[in-house]
C-alpha atoms as a PDB file:
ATOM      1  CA  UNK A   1     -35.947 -27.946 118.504  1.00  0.00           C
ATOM      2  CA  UNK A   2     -32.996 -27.320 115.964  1.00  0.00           C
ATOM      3  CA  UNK A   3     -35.938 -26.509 113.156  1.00  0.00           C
ATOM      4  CA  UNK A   4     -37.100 -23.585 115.478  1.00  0.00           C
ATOM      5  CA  UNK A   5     -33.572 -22.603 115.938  1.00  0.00           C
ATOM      6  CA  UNK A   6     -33.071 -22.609 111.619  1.00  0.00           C
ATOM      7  CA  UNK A   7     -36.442 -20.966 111.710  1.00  0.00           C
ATOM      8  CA  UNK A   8     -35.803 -17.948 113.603  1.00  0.00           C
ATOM      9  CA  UNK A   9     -32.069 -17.489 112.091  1.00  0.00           C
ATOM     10  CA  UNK A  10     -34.010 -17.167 108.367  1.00  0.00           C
ATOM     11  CA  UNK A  11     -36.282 -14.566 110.204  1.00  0.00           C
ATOM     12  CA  UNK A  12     -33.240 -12.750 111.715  1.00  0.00           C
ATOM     13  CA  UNK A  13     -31.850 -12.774 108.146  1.00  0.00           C
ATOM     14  CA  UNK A  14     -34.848 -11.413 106.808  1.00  0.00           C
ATOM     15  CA  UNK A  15     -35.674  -8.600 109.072  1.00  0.00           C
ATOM     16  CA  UNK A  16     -32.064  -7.565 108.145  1.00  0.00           C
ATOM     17  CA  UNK A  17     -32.382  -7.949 104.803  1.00  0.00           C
ATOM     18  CA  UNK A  18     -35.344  -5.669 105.026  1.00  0.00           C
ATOM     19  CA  UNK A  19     -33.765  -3.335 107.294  1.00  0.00           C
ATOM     20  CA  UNK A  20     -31.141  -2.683 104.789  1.00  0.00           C
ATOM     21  CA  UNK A  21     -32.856  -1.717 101.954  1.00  0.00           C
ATOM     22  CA  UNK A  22     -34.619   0.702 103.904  1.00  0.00           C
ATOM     23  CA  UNK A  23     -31.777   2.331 105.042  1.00  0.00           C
ATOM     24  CA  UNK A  24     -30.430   2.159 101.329  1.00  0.00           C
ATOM     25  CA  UNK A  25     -33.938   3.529 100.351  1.00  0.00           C
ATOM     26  CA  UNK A  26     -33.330   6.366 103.083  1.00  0.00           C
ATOM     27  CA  UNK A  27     -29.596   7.737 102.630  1.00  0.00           C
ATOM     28  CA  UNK A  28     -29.788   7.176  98.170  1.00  0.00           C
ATOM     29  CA  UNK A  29     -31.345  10.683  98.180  1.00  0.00           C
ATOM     30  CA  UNK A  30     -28.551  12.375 100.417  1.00  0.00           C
ATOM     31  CA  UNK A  31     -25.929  14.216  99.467  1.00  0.00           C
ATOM     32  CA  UNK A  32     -23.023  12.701 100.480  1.00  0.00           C
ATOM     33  CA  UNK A  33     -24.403   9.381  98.793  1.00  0.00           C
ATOM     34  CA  UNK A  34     -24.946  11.627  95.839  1.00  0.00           C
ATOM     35  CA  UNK A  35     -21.355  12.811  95.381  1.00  0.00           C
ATOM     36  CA  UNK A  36     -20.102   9.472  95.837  1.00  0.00           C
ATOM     37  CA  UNK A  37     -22.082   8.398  92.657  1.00  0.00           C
ATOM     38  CA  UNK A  38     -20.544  11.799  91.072  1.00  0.00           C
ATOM     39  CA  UNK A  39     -16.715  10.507  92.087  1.00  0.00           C
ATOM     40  CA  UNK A  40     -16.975   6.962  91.121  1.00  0.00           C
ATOM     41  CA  UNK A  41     -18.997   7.951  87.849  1.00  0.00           C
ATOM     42  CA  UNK A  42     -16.324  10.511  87.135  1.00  0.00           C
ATOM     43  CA  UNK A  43     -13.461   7.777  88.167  1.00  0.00           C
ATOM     44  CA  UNK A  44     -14.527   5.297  85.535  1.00  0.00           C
ATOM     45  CA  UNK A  45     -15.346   7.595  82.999  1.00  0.00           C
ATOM     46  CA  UNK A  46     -12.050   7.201  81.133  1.00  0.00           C
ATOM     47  CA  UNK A  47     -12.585   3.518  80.809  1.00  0.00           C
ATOM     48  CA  UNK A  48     -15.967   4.009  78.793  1.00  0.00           C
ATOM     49  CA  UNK A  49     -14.499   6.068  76.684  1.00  0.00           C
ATOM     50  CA  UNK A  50     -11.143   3.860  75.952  1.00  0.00           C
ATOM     51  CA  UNK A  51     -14.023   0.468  75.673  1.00  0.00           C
ATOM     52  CA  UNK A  52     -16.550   2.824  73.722  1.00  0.00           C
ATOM     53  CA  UNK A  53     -13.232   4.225  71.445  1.00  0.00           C
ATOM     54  CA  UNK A  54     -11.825   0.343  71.166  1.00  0.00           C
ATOM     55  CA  UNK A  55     -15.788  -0.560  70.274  1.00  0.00           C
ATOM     56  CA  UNK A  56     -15.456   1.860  67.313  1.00  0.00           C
ATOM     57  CA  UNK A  57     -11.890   0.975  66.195  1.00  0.00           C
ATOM     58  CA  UNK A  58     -12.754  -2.400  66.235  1.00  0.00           C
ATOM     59  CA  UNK A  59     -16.465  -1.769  63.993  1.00  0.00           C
ATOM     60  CA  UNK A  60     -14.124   0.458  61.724  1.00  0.00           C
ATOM     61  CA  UNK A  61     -11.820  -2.223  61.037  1.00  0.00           C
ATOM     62  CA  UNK A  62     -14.481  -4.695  60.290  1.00  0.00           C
ATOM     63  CA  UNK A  63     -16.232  -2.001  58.658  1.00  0.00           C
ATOM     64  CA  UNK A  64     -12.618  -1.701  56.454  1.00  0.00           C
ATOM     65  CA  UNK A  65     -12.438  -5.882  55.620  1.00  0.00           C
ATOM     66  CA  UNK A  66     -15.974  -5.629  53.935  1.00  0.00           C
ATOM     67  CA  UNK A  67     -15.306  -1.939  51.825  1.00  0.00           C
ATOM     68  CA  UNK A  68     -11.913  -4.027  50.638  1.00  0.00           C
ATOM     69  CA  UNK A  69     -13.206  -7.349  49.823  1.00  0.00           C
ATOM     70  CA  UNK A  70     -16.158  -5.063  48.121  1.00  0.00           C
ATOM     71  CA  UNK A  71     -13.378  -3.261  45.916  1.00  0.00           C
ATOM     72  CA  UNK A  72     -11.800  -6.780  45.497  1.00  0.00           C
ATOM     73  CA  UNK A  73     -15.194  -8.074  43.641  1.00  0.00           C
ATOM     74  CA  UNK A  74     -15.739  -4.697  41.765  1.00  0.00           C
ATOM     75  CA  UNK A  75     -12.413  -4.479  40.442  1.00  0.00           C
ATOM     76  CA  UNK A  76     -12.736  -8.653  39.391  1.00  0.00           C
ATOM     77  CA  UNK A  77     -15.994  -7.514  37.608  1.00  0.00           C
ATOM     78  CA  UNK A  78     -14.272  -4.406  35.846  1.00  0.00           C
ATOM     79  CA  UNK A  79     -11.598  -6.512  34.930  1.00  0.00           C
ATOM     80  CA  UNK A  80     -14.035  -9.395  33.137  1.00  0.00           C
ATOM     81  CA  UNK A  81     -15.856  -6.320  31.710  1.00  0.00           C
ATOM     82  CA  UNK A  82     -12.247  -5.163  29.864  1.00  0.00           C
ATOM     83  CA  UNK A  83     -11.633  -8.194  28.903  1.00  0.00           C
ATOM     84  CA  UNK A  84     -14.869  -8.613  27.007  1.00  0.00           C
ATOM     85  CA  UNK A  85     -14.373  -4.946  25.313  1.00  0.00           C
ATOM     86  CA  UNK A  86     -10.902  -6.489  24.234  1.00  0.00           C
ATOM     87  CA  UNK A  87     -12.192  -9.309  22.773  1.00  0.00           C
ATOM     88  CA  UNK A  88     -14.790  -7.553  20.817  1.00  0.00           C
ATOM     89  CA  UNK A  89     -12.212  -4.896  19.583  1.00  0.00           C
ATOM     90  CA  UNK A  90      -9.891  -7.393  18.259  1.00  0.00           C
ATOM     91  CA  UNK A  91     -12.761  -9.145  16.414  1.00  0.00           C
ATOM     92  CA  UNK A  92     -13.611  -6.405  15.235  1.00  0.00           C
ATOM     93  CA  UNK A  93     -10.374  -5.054  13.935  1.00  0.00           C
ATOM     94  CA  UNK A  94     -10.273  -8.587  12.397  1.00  0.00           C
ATOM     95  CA  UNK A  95     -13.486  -8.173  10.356  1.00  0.00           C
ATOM     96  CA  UNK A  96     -12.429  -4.695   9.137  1.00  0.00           C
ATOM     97  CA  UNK A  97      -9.017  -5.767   8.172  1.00  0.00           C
ATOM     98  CA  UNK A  98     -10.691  -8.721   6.044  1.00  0.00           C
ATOM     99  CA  UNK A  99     -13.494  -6.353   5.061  1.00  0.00           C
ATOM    100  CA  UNK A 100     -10.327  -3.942   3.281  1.00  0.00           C
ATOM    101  CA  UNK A 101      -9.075  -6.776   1.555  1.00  0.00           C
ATOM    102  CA  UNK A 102     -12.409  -8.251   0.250  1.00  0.00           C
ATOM    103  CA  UNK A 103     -12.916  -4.585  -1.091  1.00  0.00           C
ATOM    104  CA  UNK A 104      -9.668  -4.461  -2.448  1.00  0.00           C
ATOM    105  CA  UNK A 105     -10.049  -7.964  -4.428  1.00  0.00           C
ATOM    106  CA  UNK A 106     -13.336  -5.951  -5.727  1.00  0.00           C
ATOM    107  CA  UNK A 107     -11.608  -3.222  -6.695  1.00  0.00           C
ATOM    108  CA  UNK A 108      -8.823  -5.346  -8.606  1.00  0.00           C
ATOM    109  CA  UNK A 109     -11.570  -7.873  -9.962  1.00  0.00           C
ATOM    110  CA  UNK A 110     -13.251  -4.956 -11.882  1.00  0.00           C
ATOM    111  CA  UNK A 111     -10.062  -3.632 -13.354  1.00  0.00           C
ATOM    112  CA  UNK A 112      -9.497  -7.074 -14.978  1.00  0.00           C
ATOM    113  CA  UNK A 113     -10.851  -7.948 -18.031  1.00  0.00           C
ATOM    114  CA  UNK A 114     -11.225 -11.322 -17.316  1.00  0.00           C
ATOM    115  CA  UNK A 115     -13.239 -14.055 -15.828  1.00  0.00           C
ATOM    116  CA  UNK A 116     -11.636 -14.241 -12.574  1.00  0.00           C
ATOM    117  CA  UNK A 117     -12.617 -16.456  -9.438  1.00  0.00           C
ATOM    118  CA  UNK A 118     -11.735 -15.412  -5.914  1.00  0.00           C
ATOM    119  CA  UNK A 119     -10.459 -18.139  -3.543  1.00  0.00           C
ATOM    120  CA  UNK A 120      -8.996 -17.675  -0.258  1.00  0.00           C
ATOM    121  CA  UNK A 121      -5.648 -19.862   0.679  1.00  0.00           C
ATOM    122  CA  UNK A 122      -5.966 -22.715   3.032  1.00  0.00           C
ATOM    123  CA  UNK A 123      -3.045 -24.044   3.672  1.00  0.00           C
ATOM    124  CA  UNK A 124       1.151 -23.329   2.752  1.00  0.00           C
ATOM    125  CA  UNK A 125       3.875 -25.338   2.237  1.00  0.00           C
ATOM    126  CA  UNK A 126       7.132 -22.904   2.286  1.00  0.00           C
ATOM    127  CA  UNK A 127      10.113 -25.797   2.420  1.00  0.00           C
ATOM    128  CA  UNK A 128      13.969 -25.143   1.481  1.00  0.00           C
ATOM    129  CA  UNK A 129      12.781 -26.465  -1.636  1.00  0.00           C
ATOM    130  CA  UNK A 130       9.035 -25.194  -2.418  1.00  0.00           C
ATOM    131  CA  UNK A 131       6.542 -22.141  -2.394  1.00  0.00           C
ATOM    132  CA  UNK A 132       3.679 -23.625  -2.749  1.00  0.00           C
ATOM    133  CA  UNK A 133      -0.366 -22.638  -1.188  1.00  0.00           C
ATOM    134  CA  UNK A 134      -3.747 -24.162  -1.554  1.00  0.00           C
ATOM    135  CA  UNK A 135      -6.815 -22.523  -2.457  1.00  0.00           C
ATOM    136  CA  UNK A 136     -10.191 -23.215  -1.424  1.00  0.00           C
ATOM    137  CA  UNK A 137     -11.730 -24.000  -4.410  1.00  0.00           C
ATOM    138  CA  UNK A 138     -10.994 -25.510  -7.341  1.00  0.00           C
ATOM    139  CA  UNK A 139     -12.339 -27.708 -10.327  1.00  0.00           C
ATOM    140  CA  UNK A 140     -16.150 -27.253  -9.069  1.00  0.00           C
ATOM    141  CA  UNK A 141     -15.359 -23.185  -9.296  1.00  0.00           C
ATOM    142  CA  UNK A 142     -14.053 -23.913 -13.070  1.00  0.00           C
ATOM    143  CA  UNK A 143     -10.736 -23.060 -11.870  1.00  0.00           C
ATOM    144  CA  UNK A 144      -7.984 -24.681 -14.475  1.00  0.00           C
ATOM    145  CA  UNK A 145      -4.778 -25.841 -14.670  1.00  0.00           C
ATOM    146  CA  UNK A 146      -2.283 -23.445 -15.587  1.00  0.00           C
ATOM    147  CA  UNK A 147      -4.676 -20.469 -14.825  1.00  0.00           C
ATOM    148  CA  UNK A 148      -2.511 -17.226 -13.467  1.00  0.00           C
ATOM    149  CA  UNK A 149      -2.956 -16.109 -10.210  1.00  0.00           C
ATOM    150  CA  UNK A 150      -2.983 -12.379  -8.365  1.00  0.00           C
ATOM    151  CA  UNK A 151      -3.027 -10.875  -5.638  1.00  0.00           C
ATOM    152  CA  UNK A 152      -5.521  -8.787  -3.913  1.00  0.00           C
ATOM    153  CA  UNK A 153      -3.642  -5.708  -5.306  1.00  0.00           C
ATOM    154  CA  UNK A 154      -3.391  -7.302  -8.601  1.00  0.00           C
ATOM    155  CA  UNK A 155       0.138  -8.214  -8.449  1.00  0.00           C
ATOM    156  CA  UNK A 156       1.473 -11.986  -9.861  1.00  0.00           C
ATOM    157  CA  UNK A 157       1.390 -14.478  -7.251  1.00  0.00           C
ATOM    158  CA  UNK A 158       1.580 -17.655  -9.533  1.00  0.00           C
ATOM    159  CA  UNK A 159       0.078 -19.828 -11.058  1.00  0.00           C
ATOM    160  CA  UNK A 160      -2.567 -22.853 -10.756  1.00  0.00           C
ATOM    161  CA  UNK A 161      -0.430 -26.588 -11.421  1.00  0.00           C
ATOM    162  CA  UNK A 162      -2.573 -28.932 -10.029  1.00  0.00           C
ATOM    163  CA  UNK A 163      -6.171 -28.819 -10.082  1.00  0.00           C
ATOM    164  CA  UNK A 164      -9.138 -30.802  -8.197  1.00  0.00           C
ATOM    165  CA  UNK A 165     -12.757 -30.998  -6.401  1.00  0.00           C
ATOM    166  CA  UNK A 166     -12.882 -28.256  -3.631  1.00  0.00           C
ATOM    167  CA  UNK A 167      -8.894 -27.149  -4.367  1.00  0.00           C
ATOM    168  CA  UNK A 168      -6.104 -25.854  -6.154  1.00  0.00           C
ATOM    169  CA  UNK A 169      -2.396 -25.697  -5.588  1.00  0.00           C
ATOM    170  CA  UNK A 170      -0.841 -22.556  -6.992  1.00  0.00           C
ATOM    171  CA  UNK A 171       3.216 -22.529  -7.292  1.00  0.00           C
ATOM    172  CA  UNK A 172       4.201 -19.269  -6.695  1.00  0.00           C
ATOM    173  CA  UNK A 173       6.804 -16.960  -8.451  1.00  0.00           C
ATOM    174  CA  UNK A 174       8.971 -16.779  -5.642  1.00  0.00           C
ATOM    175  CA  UNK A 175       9.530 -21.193  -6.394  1.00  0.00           C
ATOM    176  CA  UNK A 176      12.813 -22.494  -7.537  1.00  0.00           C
ATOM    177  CA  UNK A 177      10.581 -23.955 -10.484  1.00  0.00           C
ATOM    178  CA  UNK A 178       8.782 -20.455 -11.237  1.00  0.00           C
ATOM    179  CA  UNK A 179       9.573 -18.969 -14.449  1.00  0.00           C
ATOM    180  CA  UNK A 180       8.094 -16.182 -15.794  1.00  0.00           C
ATOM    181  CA  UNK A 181       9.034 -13.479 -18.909  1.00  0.00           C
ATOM    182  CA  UNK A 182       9.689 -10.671 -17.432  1.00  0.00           C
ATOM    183  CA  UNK A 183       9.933  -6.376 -18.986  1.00  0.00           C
ATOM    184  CA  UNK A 184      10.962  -3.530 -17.521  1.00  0.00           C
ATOM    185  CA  UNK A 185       8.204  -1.102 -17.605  1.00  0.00           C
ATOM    186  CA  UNK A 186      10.154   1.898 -18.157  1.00  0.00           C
ATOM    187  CA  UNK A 187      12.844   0.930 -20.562  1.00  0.00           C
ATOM    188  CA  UNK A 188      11.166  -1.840 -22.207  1.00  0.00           C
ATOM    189  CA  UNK A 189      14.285  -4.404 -21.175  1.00  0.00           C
ATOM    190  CA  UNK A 190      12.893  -8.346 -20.772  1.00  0.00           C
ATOM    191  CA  UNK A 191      14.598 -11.033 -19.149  1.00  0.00           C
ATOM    192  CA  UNK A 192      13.700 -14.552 -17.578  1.00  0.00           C
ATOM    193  CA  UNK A 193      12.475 -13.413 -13.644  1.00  0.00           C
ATOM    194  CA  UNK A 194      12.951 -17.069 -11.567  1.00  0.00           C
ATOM    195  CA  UNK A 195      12.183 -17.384  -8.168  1.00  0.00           C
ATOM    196  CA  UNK A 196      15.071 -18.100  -5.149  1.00  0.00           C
ATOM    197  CA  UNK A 197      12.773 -18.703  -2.439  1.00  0.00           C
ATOM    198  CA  UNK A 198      13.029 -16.708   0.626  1.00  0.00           C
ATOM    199  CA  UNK A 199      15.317 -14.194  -1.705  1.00  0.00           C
ATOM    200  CA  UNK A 200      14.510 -11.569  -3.574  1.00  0.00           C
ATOM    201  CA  UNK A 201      13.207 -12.661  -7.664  1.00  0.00           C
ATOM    202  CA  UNK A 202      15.930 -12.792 -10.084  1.00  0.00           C
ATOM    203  CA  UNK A 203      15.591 -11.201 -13.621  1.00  0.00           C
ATOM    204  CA  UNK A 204      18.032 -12.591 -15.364  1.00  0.00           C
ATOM    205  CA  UNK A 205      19.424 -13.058 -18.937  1.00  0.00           C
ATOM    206  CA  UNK A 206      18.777  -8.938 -19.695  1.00  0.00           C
ATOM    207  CA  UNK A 207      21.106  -8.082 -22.409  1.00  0.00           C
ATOM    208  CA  UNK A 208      23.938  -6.087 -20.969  1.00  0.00           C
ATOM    209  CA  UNK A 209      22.544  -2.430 -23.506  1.00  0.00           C
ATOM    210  CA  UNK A 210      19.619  -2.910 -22.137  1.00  0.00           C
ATOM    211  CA  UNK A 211      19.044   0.085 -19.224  1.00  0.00           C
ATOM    212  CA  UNK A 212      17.364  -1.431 -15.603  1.00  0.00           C
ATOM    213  CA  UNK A 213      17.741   0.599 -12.853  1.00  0.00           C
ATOM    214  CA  UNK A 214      16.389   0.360  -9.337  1.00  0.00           C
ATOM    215  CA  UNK A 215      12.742   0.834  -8.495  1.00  0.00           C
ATOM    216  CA  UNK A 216      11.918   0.171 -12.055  1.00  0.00           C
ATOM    217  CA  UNK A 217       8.620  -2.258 -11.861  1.00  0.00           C
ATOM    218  CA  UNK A 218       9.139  -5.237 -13.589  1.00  0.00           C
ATOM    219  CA  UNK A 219       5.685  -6.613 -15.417  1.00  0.00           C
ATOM    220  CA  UNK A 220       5.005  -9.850 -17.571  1.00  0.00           C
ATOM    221  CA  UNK A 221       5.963  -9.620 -20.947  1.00  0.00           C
ATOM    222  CA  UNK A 222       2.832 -11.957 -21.932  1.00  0.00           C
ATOM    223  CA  UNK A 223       5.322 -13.182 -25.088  1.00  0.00           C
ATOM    224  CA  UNK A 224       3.577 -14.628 -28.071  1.00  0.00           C
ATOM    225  CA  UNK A 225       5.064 -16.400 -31.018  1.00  0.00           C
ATOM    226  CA  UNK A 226       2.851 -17.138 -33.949  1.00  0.00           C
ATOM    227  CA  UNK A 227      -0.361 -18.991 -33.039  1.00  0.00           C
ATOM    228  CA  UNK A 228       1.261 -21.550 -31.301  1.00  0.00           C
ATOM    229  CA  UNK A 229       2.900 -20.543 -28.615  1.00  0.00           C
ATOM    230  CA  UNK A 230       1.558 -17.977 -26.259  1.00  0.00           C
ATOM    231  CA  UNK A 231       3.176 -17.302 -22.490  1.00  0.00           C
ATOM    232  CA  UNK A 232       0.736 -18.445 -19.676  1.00  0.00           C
ATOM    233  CA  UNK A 233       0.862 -15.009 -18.128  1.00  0.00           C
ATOM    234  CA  UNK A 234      -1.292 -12.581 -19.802  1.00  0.00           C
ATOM    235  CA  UNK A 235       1.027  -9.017 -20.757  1.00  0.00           C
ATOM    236  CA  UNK A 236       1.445  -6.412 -17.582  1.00  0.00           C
ATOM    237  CA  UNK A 237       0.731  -8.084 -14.834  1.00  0.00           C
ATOM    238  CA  UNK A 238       2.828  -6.223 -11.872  1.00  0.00           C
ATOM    239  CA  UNK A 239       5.942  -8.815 -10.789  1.00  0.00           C
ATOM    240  CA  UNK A 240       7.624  -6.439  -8.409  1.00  0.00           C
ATOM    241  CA  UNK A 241      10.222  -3.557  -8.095  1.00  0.00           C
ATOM    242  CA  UNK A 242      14.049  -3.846  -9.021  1.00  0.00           C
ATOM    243  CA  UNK A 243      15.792  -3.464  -5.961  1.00  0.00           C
ATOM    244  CA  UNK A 244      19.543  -4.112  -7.344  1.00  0.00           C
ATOM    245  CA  UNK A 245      21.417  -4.654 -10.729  1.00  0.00           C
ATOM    246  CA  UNK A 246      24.081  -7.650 -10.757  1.00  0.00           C
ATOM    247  CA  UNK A 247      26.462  -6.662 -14.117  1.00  0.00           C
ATOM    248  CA  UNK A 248      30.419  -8.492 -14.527  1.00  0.00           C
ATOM    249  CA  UNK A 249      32.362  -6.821 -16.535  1.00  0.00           C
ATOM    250  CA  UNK A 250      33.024  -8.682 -19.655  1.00  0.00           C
ATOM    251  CA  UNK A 251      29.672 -10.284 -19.415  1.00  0.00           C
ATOM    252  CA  UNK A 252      26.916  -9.997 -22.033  1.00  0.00           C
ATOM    253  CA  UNK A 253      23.969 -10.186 -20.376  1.00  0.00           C
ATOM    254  CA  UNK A 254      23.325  -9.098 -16.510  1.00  0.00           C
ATOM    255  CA  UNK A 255      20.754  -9.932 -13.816  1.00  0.00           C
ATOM    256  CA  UNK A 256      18.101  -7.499 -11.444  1.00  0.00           C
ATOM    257  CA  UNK A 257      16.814  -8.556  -8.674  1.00  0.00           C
ATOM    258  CA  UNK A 258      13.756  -8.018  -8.086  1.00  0.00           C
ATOM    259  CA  UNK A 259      10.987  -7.469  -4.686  1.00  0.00           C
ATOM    260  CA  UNK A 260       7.372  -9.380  -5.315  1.00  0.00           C
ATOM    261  CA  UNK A 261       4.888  -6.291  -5.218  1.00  0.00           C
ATOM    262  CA  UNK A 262       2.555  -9.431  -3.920  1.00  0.00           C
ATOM    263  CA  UNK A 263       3.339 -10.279  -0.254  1.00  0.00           C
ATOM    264  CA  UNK A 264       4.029 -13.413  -0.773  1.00  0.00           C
ATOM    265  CA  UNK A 265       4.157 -15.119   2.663  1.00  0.00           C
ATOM    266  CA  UNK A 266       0.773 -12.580   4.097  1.00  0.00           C
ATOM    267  CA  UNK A 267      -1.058 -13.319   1.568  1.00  0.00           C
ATOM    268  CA  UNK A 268      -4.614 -14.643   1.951  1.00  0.00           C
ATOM    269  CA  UNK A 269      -7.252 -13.664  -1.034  1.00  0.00           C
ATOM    270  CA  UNK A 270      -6.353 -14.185  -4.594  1.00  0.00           C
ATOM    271  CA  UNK A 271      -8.139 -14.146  -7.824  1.00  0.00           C
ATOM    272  CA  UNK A 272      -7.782 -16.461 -10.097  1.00  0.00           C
ATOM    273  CA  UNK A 273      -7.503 -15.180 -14.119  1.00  0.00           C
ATOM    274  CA  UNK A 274      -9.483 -17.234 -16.156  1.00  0.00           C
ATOM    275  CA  UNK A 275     -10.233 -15.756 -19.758  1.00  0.00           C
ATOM    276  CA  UNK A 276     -10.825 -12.675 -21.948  1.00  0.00           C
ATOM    277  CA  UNK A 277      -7.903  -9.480 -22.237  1.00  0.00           C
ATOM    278  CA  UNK A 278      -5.725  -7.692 -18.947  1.00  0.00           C
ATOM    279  CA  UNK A 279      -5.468  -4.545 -17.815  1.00  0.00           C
ATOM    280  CA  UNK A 280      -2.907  -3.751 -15.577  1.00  0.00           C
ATOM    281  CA  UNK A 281      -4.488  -2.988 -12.511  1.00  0.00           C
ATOM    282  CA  UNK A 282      -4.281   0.585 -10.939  1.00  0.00           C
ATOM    283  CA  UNK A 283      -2.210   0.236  -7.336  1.00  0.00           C
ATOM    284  CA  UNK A 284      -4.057   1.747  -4.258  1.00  0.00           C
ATOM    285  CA  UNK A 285      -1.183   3.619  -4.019  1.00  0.00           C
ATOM    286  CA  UNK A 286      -1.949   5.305  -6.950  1.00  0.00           C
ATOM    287  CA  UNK A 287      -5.315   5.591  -6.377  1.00  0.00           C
ATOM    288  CA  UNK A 288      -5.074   7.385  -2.684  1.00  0.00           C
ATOM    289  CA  UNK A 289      -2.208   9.743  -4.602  1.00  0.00           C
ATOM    290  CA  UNK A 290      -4.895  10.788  -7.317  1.00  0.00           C
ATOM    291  CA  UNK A 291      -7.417  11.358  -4.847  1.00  0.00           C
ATOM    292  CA  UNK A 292      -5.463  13.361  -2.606  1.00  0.00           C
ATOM    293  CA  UNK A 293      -4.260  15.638  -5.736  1.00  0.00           C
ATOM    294  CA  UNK A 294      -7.983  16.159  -6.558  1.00  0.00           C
END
């Protein structure tokens, strides 16, 4: 009995259920249903718009994070990239600085008479007592004790005083145990240029008639006394330029000091004089003044 009685309720329900939709099926098409779909379409309207226009902000944003961390990764790139064209600059403002002083040791190498050997310092040892640098080479090149050394301009730097397999140590002018025989170019005044270390050279023991006077270049004298004695430094190598005149009054003899034309503490190609006659090297000073003349 109760399962008839479930039985016809789900029929009931049914034949409702079906009764509905036909009515639904029956008033869609009428007008007022139709302007009731109008008002409630036109009612929410505003919130499609806001959920569309929060759909777009929010895509924009995203949209925003990716174009940024996209800059982020180009501009990481670019900055690699720069690096790299830095790098290469600098190496190659490196070569062509080297380059112009390898051509500039050429260029003083065939203005010297002389069996010369080009080294390239190693090491320096600049103390409150020393000036001394290391070359490269040394007894294998035929490089001797007590040979003079320039510069890449031709100017003194020293000379060898110790000698072996694969180096040489070279005392330089500017030494406290540097002593070479100095003359003024211009006025033919000599004197005994020592070195004073980080200071400028010292000329001294120039008789007091003798006329020095500043930015007179001071060259060896290249002394020789019979056929015994000859100076170590061959005559006219450049020493410097007189940059002041010490005189006492009373005093017989006075004392210039003098600036290395050879950069002294820079320096890193040298040639080192070996045999036959010296001719005093032109300057590349000189040289670019000639050619701009012409």
């Amino acid at each position: 009995m109760l399962r008839d009685r479930h039985a016809r309720r789900r029929l009931i329900a049914f034949a409702i259920l079906v009764a509905s939709c036909v009515v639904m099926l029956v008033v869609s098409g009428s007008a007022p249903v139709q302007e009731l779909r109008r008002g409630v379409k036109f009612a929410i309207a505003p919130v499609q718009d806001t959920l569309s226009d929060g759909t777009r902000s929010v895509t924009s944003v995203l949209d925003a994070f990716s174009e940024v961390d996209t800059l982020r990764r180009e501009n990481q790139d670019l900055r690699l990239a720069v690096d790299v064209l830095e790098d290469q600059v600098a190496t190659l403002e490196a070569l062509k600085s080297e380059n112009d002083r390898l051509n500039k040791l050429l260029k003083t190498k065939n203005n010297l008479r002389f069996e010369t050997i080009a080294a390239r310092i190693s090491t320096r040892q600049a103390s409150q007592f020393e000036r001394v640098v290391t070359l490269d080479r040394g007894s294998e090149a035929d490089i001797i004790d007590g040979a003079p050394v320039v510069s890449e301009g031709g100017a003194l730097v020293g000379r060898v005083t110790d000698v072996g397999e694969g180096w040489a140590e070279v005392t330089l002018i500017n030494d406290t145990s540097s002593l070479v025989a100095g003359r003024d170019d211009r006025t033919e005044a000599t004197g005994n240029v020592v070195g004073r270390l980080a200071a400028p050279l010292a000329m001294e023991e120039i008789p007091r008639t003798d006329k020095v006077s500043i930015n007179d270049r001071i060259v060896t004298l290249g002394a020789k006394i019979g056929k015994r004695f000859r100076s170590v430094y061959p005559q006219g190598i450049p020493i410097g330029r007189v940059v002041d005149v010490l005189e006492e009054p009373g005093d017989v003899v006075k004392t210039a000091l003098i600036q290395p034309e050879a950069d002294l503490d820079h320096i890193e190609y040298v040639l080192v004089l070996q045999r036959g006659e010296f001719t005093p090297p032109k300057r590349v000073e000189d040289e670019d003044e000639a050619a701009a003349a012409e």
